[in-house]
PDB file of N, CA and C in Angstrom:
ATOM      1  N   UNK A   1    -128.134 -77.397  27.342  1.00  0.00           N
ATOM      2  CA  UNK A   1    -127.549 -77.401  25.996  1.00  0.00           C
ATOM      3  C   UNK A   1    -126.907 -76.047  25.726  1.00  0.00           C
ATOM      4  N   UNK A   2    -125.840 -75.874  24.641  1.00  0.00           N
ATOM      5  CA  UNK A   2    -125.260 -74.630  24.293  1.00  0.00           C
ATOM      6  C   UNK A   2    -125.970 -74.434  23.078  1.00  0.00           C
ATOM      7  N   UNK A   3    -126.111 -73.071  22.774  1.00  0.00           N
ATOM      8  CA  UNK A   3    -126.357 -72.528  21.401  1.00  0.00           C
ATOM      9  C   UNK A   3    -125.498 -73.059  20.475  1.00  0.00           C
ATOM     10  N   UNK A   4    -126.188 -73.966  19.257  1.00  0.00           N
ATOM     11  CA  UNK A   4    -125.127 -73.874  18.146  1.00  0.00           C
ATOM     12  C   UNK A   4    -124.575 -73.076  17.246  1.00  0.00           C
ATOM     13  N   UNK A   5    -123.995 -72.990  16.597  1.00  0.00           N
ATOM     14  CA  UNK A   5    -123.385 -71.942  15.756  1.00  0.00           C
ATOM     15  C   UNK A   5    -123.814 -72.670  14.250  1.00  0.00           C
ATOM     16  N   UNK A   6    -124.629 -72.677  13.491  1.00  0.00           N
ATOM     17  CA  UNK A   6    -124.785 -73.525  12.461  1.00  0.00           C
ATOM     18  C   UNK A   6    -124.192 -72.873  10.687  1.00  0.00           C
ATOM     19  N   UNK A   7    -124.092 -73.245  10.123  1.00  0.00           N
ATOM     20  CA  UNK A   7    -123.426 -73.451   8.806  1.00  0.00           C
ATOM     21  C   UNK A   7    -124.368 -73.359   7.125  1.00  0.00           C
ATOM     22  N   UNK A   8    -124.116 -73.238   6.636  1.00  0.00           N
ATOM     23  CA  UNK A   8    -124.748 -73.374   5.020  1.00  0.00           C
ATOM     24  C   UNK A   8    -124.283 -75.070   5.053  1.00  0.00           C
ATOM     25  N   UNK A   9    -123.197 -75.632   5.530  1.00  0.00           N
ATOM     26  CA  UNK A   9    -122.959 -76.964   5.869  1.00  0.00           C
ATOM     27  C   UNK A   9    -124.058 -77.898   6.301  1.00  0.00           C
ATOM     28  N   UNK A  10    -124.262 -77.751   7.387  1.00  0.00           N
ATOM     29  CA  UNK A  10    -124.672 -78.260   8.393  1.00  0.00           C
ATOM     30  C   UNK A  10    -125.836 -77.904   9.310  1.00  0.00           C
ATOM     31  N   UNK A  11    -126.789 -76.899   8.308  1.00  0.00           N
ATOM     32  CA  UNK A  11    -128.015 -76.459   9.042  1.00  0.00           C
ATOM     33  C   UNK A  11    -128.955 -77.226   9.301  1.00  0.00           C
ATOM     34  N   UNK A  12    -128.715 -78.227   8.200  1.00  0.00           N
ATOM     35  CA  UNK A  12    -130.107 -79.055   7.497  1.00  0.00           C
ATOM     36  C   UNK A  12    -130.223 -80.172   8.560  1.00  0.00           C
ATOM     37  N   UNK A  13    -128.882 -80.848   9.290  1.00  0.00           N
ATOM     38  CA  UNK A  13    -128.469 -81.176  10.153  1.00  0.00           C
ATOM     39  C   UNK A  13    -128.673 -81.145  11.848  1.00  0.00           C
ATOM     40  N   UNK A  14    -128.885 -79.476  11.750  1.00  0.00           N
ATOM     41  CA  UNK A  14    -128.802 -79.133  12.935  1.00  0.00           C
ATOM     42  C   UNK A  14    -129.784 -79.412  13.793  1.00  0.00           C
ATOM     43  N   UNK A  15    -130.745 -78.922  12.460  1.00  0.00           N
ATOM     44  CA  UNK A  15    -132.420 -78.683  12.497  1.00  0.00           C
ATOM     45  C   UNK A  15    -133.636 -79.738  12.587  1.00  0.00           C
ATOM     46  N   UNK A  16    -132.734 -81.055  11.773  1.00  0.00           N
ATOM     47  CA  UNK A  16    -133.652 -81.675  11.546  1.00  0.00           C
ATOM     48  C   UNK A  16    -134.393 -83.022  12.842  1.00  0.00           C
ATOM     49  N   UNK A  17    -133.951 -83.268  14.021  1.00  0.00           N
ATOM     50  CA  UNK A  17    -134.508 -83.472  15.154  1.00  0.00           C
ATOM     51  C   UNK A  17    -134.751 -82.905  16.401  1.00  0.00           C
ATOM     52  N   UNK A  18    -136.086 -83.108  16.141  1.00  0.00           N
ATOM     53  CA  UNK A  18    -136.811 -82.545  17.298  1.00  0.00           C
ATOM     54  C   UNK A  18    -137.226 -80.902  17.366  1.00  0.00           C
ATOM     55  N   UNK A  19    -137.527 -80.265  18.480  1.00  0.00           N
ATOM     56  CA  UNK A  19    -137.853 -78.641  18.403  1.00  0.00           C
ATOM     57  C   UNK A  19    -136.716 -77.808  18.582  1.00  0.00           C
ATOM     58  N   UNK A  20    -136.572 -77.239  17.207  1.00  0.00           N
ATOM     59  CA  UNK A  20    -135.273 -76.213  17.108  1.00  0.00           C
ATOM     60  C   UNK A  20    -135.433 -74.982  16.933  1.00  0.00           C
ATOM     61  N   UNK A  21    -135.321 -74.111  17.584  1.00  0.00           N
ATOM     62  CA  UNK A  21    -135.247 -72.516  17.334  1.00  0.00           C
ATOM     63  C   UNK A  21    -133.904 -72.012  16.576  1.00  0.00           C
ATOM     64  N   UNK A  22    -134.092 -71.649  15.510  1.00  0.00           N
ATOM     65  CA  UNK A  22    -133.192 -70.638  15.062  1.00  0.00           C
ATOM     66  C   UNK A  22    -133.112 -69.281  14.618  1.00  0.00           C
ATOM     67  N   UNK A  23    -132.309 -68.715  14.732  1.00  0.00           N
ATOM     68  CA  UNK A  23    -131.717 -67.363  14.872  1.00  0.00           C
ATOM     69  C   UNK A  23    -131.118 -67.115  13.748  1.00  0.00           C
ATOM     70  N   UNK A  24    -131.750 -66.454  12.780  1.00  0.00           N
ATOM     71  CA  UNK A  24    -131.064 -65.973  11.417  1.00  0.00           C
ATOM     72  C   UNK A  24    -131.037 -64.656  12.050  1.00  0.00           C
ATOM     73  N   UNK A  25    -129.360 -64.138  11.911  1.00  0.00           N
ATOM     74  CA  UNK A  25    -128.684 -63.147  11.955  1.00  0.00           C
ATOM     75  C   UNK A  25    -127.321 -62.366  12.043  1.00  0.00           C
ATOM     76  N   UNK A  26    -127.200 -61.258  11.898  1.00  0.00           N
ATOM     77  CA  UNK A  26    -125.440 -60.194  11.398  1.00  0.00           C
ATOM     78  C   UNK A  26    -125.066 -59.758  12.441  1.00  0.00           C
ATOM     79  N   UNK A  27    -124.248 -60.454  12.441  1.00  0.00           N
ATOM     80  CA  UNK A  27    -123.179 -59.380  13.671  1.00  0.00           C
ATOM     81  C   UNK A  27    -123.041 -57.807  13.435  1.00  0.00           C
ATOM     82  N   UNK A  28    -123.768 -56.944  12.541  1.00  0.00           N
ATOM     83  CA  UNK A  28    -123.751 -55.363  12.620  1.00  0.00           C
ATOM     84  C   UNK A  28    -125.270 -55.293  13.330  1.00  0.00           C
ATOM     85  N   UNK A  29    -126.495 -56.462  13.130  1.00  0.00           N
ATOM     86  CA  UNK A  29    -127.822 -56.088  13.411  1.00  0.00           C
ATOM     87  C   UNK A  29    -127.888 -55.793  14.767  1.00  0.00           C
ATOM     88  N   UNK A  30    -128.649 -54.235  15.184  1.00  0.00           N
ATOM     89  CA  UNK A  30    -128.850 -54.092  16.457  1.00  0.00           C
ATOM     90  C   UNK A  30    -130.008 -54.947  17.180  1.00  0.00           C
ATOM     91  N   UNK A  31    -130.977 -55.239  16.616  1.00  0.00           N
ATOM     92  CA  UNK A  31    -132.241 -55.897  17.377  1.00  0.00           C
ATOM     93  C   UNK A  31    -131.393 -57.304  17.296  1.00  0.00           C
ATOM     94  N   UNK A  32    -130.619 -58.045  16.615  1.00  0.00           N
ATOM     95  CA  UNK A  32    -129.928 -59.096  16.733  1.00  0.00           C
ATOM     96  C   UNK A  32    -128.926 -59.488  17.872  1.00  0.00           C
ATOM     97  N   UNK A  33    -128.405 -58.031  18.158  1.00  0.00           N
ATOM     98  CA  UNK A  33    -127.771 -58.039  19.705  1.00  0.00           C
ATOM     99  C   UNK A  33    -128.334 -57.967  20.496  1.00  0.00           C
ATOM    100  N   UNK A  34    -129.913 -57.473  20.466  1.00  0.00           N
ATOM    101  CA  UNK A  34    -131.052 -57.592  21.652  1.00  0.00           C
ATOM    102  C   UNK A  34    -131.378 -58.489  22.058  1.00  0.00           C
ATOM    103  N   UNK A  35    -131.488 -59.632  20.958  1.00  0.00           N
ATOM    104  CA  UNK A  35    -131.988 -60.611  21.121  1.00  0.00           C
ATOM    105  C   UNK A  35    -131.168 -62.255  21.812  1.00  0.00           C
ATOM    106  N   UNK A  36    -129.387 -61.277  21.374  1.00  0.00           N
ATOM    107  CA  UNK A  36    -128.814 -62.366  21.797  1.00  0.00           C
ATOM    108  C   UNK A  36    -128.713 -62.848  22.905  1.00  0.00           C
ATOM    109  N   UNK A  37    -129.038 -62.352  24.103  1.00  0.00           N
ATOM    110  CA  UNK A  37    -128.928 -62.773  25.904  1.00  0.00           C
ATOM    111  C   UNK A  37    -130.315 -63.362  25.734  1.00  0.00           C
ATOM    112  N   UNK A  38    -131.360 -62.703  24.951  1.00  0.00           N
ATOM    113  CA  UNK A  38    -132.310 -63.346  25.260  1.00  0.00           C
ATOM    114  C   UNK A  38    -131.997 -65.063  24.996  1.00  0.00           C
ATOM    115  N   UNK A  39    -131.720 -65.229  23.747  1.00  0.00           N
ATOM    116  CA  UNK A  39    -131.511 -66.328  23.342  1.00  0.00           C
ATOM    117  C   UNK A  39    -130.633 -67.137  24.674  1.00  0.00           C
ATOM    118  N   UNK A  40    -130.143 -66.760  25.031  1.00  0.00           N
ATOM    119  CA  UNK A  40    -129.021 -67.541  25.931  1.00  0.00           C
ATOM    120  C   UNK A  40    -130.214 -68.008  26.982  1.00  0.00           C
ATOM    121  N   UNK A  41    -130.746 -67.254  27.960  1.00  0.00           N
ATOM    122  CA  UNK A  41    -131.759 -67.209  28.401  1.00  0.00           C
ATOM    123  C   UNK A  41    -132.614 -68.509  28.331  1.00  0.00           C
ATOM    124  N   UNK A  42    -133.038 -68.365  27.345  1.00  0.00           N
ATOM    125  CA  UNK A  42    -134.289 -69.204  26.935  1.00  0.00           C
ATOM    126  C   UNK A  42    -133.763 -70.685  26.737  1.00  0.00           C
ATOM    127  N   UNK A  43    -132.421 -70.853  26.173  1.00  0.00           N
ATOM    128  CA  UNK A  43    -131.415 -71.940  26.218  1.00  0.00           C
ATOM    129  C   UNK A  43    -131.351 -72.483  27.543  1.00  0.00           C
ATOM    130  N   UNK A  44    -131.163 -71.431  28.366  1.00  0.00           N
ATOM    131  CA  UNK A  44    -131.125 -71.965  29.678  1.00  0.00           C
ATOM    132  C   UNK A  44    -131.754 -72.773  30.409  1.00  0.00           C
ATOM    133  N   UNK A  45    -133.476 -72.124  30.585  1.00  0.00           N
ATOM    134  CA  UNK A  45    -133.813 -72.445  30.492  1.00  0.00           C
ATOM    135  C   UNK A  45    -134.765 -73.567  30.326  1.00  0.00           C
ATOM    136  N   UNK A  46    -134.694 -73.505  28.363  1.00  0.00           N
ATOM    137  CA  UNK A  46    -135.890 -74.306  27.785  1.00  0.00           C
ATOM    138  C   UNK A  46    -134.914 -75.416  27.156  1.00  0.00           C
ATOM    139  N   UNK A  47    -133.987 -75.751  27.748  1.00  0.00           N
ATOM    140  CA  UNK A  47    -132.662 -76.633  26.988  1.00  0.00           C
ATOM    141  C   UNK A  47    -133.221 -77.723  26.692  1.00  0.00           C
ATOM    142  N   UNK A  48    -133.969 -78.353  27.603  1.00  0.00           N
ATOM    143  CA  UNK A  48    -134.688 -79.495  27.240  1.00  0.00           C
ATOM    144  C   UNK A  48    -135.320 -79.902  26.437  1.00  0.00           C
ATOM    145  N   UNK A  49    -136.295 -78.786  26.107  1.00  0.00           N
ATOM    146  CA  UNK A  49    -137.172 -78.656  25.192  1.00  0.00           C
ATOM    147  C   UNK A  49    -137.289 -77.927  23.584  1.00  0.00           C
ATOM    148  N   UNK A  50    -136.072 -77.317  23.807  1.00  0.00           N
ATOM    149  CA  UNK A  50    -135.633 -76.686  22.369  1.00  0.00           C
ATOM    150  C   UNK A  50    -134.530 -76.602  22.482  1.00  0.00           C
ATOM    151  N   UNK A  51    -133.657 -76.643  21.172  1.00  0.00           N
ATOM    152  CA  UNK A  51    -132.366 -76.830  20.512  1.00  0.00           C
ATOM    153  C   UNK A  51    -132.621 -75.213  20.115  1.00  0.00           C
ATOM    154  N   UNK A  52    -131.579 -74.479  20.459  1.00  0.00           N
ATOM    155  CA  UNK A  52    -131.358 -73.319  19.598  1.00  0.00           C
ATOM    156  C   UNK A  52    -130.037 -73.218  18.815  1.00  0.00           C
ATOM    157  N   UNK A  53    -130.651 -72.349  18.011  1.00  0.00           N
ATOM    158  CA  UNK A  53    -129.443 -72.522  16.165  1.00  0.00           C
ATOM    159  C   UNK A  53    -129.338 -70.962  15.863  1.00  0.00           C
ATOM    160  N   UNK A  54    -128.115 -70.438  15.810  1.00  0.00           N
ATOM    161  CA  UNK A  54    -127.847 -69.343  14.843  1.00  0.00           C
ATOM    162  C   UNK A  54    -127.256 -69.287  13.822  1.00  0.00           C
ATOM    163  N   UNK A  55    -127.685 -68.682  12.798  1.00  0.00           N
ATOM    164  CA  UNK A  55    -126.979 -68.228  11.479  1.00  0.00           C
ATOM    165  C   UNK A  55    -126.535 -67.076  11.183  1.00  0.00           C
ATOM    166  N   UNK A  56    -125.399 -67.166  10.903  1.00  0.00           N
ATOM    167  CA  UNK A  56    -125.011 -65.939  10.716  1.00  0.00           C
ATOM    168  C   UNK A  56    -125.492 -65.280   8.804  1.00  0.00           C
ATOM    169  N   UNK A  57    -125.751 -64.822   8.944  1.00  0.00           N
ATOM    170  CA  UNK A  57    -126.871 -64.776   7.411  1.00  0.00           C
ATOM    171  C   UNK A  57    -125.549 -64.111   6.422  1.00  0.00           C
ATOM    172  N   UNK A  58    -124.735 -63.402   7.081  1.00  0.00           N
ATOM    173  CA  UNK A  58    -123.963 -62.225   5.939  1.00  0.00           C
ATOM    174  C   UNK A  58    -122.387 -64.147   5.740  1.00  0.00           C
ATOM    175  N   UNK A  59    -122.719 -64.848   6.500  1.00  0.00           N
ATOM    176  CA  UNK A  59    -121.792 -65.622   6.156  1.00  0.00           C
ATOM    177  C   UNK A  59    -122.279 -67.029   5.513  1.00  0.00           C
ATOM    178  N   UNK A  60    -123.723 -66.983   5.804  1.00  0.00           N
ATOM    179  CA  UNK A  60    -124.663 -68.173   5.126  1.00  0.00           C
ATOM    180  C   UNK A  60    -125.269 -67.866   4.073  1.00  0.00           C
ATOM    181  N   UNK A  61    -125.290 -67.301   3.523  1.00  0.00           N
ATOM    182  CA  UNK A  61    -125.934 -66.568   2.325  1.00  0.00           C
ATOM    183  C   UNK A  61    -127.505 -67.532   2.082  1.00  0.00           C
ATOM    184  N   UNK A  62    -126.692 -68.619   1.632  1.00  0.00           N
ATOM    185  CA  UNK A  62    -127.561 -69.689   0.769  1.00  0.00           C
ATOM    186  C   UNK A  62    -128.695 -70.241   1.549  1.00  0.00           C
ATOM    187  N   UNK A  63    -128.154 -70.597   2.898  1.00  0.00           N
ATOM    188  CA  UNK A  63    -129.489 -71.209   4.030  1.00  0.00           C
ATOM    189  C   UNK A  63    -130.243 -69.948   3.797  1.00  0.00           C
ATOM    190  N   UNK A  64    -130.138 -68.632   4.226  1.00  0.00           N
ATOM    191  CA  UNK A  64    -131.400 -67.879   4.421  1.00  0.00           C
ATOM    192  C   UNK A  64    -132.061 -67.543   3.301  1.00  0.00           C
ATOM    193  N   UNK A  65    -130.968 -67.493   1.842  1.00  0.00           N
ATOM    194  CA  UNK A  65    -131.858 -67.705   1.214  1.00  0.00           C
ATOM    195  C   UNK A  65    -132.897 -68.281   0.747  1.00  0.00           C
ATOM    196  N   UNK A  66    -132.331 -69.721   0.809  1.00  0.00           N
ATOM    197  CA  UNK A  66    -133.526 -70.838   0.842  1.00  0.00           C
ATOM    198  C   UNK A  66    -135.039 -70.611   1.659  1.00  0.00           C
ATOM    199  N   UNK A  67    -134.556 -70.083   3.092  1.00  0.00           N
ATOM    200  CA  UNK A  67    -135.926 -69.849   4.006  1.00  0.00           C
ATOM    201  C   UNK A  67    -136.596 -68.696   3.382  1.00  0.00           C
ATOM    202  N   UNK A  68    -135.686 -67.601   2.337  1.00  0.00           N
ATOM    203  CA  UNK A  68    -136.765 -66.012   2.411  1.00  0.00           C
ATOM    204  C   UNK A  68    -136.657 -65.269   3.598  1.00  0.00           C
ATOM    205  N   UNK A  69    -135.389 -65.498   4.225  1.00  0.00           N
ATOM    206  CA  UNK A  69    -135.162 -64.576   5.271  1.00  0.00           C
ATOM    207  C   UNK A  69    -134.949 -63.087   4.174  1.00  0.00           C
ATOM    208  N   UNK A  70    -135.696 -62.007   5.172  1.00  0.00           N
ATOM    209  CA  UNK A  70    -135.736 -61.090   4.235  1.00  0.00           C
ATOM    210  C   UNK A  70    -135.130 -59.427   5.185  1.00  0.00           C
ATOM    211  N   UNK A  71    -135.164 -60.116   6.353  1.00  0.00           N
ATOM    212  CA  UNK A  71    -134.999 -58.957   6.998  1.00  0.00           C
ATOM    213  C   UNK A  71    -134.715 -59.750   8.747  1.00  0.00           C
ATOM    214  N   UNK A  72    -133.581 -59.447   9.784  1.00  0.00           N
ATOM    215  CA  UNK A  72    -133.232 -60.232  10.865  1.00  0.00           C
ATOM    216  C   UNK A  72    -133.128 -59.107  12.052  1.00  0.00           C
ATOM    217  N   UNK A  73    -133.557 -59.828  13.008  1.00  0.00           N
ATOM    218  CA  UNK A  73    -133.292 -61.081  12.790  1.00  0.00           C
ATOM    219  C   UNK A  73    -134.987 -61.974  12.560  1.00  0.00           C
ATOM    220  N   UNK A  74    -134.686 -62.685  11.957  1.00  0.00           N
ATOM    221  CA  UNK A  74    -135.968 -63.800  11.873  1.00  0.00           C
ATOM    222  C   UNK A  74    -135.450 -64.910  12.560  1.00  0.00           C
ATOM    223  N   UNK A  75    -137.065 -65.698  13.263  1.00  0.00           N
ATOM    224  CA  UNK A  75    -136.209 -67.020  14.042  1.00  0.00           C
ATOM    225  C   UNK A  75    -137.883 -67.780  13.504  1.00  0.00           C
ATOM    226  N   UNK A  76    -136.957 -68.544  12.685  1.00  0.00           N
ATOM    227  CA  UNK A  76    -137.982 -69.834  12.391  1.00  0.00           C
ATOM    228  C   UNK A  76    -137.790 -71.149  13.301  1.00  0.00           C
ATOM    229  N   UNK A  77    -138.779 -71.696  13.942  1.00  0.00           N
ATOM    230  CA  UNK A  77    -139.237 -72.722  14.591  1.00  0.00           C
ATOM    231  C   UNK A  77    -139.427 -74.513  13.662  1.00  0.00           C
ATOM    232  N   UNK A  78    -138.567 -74.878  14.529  1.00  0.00           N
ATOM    233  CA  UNK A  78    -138.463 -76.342  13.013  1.00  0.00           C
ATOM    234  C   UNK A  78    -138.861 -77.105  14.355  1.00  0.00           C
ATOM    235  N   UNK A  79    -139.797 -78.338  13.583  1.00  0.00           N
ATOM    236  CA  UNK A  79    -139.955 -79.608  14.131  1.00  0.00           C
ATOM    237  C   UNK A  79    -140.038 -81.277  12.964  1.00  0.00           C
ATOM    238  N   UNK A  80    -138.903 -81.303  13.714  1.00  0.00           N
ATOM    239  CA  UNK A  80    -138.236 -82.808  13.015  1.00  0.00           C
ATOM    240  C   UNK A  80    -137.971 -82.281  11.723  1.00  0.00           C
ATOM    241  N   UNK A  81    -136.872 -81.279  11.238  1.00  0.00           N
ATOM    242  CA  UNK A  81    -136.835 -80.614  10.215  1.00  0.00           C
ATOM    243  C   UNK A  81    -137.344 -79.978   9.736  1.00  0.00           C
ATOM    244  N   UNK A  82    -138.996 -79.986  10.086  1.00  0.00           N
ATOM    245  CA  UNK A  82    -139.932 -78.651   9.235  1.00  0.00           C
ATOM    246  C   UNK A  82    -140.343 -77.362  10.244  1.00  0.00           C
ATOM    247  N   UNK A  83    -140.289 -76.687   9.258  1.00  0.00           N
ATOM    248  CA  UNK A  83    -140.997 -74.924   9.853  1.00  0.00           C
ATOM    249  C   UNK A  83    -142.035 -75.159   9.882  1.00  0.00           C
ATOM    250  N   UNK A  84    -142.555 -74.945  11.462  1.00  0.00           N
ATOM    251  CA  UNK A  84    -143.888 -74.646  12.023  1.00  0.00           C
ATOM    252  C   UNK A  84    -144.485 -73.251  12.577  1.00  0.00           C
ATOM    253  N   UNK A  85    -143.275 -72.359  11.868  1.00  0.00           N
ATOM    254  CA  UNK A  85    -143.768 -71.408  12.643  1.00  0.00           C
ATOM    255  C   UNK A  85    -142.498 -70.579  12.449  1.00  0.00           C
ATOM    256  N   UNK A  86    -142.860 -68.903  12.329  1.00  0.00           N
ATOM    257  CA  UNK A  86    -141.848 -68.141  12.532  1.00  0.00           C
ATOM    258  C   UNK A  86    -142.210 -66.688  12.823  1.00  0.00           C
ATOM    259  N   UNK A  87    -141.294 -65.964  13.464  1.00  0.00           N
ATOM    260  CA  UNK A  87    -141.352 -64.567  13.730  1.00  0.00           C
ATOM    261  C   UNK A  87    -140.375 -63.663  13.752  1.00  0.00           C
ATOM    262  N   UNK A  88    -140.607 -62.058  13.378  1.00  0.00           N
ATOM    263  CA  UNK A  88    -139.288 -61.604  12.649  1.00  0.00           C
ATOM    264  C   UNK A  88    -139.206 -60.480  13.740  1.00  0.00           C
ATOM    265  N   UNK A  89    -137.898 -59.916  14.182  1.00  0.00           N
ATOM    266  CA  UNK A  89    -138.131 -58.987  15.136  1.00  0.00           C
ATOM    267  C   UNK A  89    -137.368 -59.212  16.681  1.00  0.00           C
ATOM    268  N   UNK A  90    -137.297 -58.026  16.915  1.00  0.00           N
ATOM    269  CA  UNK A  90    -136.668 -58.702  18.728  1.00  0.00           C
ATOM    270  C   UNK A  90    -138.059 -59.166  19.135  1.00  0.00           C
ATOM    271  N   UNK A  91    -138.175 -60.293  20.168  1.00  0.00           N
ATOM    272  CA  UNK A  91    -139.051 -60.485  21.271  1.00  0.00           C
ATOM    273  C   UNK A  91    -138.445 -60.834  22.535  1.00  0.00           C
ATOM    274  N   UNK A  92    -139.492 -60.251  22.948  1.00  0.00           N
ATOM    275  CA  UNK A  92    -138.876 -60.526  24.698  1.00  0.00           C
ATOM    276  C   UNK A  92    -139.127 -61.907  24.826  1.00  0.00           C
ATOM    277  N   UNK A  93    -138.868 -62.377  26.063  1.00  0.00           N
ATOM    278  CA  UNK A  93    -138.041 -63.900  26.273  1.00  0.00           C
ATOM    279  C   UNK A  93    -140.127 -64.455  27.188  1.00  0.00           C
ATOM    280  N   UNK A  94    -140.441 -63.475  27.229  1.00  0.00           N
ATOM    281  CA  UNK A  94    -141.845 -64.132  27.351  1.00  0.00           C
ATOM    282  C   UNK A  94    -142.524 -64.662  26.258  1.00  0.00           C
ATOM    283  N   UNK A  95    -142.329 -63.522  25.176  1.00  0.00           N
ATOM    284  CA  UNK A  95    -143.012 -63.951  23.556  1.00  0.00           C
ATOM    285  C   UNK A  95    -142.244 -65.308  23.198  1.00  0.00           C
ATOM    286  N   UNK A  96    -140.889 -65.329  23.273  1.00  0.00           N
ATOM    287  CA  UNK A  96    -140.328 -66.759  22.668  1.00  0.00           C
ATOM    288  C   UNK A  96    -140.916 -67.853  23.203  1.00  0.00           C
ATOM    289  N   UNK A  97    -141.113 -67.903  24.857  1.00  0.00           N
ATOM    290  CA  UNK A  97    -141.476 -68.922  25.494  1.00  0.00           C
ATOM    291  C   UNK A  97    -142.363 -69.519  24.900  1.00  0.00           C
ATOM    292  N   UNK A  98    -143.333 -68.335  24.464  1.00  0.00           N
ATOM    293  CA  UNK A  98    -144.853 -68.946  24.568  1.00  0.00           C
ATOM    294  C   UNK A  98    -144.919 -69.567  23.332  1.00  0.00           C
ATOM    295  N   UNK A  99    -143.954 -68.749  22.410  1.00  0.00           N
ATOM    296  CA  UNK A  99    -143.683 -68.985  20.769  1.00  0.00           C
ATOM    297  C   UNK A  99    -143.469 -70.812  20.582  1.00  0.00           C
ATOM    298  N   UNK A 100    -142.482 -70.982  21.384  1.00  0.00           N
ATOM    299  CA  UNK A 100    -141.755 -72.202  21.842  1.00  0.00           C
ATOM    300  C   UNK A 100    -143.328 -73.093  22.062  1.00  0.00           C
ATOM    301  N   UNK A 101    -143.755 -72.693  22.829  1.00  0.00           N
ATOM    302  CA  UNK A 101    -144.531 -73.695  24.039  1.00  0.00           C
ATOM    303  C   UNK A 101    -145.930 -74.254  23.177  1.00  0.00           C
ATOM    304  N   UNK A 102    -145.939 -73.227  22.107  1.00  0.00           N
ATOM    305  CA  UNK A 102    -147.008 -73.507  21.359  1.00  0.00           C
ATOM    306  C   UNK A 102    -146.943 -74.794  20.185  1.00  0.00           C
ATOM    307  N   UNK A 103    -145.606 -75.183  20.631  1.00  0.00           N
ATOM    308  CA  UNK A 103    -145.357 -76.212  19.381  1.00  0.00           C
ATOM    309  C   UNK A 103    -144.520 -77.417  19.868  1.00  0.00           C
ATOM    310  N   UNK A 104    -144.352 -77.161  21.414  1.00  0.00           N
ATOM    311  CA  UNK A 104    -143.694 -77.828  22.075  1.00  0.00           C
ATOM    312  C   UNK A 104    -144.609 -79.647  22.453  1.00  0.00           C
TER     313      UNK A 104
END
């Protein structure tokens, strides 16, 4: 699977089947550029098993508001539309796995 690029449109959408990782974050955030190969990575991967989603937050305003994103990047964990789980911060692509695997 490819990373989606998701929307204030079309998040609710994106998210709502099956295990989705998303990526609330700004194209100025540095730990957000850390995190982005990871993300690719783990896509690679865990394609099967998780859908990954980014937001761009300085262009979504309204989705992160809704979640209480308060600080990015944050990546909340949805299953069949709901948050099961989230963590704020770079992690290495071991922490996501396991992040992943725990809800998988």
């Amino acid at each position: 699977m490819a990373i989606v690029n998701a929307t204030d449109q079309n998040f609710k959408q994106e998210t709502g089947e099956g295990l989705v990782l998303a990526d609330f974050w700004a194209p100025w955030c540095g730990p957000c550029k850390m995190i982005a190969p990871v993300l690719e990575e783990l896509d690679a991967e865990m394609g099967d098993k998780v859908k990954v989603v980014k937001l761009d937050v300085d262009e979504n305003q309204e989705t992160a508001g809704n979640f209480g994103v308060m600080s990015i990047p944050t990546l909340l964990l949805f299953k069949d539309g709901q948050v099961v789980d989230q963590v704020v911060g770079f992690q290495p692509k071991e922490a996501l796995v396991e992040f992943v695997n725990k809800h998988a």
